[in-house]
Protein backbone atom coordinates (compact mmCIF):
# COMPACT_ATOMS: atom_id res chain seq x y z
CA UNK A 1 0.00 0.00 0.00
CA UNK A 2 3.05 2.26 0.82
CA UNK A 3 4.27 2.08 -2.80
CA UNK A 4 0.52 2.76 -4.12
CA UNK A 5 0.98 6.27 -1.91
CA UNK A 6 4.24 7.06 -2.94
CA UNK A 7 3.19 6.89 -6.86
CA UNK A 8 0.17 9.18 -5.60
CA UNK A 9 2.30 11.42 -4.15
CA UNK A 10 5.01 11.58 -6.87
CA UNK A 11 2.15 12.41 -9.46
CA UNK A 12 0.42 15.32 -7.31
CA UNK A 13 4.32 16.60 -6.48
CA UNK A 14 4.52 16.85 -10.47
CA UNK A 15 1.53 18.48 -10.89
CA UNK A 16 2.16 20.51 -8.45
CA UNK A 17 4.89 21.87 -10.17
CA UNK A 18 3.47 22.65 -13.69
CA UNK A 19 0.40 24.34 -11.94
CA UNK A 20 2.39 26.48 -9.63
CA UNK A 21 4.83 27.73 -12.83
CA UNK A 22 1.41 28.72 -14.69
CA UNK A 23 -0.29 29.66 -11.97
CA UNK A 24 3.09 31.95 -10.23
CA UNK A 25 3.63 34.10 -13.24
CA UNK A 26 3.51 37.91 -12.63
CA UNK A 27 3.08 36.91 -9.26
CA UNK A 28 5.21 37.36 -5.92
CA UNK A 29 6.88 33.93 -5.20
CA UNK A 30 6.37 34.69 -1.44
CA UNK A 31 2.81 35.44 -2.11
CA UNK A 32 2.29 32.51 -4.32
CA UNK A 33 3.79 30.09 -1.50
CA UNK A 34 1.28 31.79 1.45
CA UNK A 35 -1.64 31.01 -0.68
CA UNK A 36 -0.56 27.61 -1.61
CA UNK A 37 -0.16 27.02 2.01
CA UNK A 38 -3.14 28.72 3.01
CA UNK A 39 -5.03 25.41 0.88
CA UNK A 40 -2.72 23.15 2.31
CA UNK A 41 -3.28 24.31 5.57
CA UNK A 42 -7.26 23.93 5.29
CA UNK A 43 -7.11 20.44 3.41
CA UNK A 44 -5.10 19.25 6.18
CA UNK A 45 -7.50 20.21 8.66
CA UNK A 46 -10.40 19.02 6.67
CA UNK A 47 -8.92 15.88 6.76
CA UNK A 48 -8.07 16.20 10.28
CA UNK A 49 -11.93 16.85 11.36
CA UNK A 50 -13.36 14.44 8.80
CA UNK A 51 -11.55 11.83 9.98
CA UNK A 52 -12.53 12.49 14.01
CA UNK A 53 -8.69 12.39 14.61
CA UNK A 54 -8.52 15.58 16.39
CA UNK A 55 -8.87 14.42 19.43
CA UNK A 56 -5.29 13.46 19.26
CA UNK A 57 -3.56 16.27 19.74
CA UNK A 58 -3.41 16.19 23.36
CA UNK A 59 -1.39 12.43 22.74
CA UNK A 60 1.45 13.99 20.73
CA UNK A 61 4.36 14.21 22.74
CA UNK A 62 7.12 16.85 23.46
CA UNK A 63 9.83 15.38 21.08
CA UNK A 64 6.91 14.61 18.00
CA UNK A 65 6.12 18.92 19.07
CA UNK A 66 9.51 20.13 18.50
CA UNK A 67 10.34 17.71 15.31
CA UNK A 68 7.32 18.17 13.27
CA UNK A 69 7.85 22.34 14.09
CA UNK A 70 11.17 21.93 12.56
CA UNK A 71 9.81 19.79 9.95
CA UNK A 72 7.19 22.92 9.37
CA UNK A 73 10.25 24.83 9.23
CA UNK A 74 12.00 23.02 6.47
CA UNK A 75 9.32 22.55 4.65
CA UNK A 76 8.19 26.06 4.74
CA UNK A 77 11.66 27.00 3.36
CA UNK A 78 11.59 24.49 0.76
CA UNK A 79 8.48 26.14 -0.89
CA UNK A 80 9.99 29.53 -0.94
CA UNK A 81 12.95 28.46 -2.69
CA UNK A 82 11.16 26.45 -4.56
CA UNK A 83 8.66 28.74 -6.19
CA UNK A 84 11.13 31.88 -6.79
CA UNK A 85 13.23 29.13 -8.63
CA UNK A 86 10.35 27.91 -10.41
CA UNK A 87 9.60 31.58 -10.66
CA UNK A 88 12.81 32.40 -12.24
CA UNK A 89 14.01 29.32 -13.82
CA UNK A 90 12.72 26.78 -16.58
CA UNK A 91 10.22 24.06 -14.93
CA UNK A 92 12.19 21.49 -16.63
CA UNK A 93 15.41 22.85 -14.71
CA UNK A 94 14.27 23.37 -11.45
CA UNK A 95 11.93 20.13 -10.81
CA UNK A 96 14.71 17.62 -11.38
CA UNK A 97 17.86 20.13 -8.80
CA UNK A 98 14.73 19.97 -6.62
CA UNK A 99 14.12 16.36 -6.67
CA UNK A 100 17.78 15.93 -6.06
CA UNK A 101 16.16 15.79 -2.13
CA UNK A 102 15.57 12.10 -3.12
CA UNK A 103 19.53 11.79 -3.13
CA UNK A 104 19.86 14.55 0.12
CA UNK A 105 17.47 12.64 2.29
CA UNK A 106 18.94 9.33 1.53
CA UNK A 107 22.18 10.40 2.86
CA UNK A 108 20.69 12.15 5.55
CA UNK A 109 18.77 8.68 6.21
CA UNK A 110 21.78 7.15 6.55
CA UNK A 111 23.49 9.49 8.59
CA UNK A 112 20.73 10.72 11.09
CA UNK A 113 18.61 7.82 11.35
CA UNK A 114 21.17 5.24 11.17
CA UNK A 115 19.48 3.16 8.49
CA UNK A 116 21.55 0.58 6.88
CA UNK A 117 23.64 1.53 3.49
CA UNK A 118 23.10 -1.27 0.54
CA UNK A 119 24.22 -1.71 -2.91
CA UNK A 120 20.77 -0.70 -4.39
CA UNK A 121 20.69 2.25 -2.34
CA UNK A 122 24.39 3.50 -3.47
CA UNK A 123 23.47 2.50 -6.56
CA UNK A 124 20.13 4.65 -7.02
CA UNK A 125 21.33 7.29 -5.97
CA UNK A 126 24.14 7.40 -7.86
CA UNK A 127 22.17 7.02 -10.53
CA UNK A 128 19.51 9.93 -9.84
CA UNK A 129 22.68 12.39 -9.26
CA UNK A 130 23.74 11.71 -12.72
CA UNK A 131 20.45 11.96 -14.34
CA UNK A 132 20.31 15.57 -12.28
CA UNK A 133 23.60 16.36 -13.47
CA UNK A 134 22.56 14.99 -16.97
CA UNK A 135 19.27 17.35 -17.14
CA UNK A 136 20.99 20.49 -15.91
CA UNK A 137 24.22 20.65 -17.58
């Protein structure tokens, strides 16, 4: 089922992208990212209520608080870079340096979460650098 979400979520993150480079011209980047959030923001909490999950929030615990804030924080800063590049920069440029992340989390994966290195794994990502390298060069 993970794999079934992942494709989801790799197909929205595209779309994502085309829409926001039509949608972001003549617009301020910084602007264009507070309204996307803005939508995020009340899907989430849609969700959130339609689900009867809210309840939870008194269950989340000090360390989930302060890494899903910082989480917030990163991803916050993700979407303004990522919309004045799109902004300023060919789609076709910017989508692949930004899916780079793919490459950047797996090391961090490795690194902060201590999650064992394999063959495949090297190998990907080796692979997904190059084809970065490949589209931007």
């Amino acid at each position: 089922m993970w794999a079934l979400f992942a494709v989801l979520s790799a197909v929205f993150a595209a779309l994502t992208s085309i829409l926001a480079k039509i949608g972001i011209e003549g617009v301020n980047s910084n602007l264009a990212t507070a309204i996307r959030t803005i939508v995020v923001l009340i899907m989430a909490w849609f969700i959130v209520f339609v689900s009867g999950i809210q309840g939870q929030i008194g269950e989340i615990s000090r360390k989930s608080w302060i890494f899903l804030i910082l989480s917030g924080f990163a991803t916050g800063a993700s979407w303004l870079f990522y919309f004045k590049a799109l902004q300023i920069g060919k789609a076709s440029m910017v989508i692949p340096v930004d899916k780079s992340s793919v490459v950047i989390g797996m090391l961090l994966a490795f690194l902060v979460l201590h999650e064992t290195i394999t063959l495949k794994a090297v190998i990907g990502g080796t692979l997904i650098t190059i084809g970065t390298l490949v589209l931007i060069l």
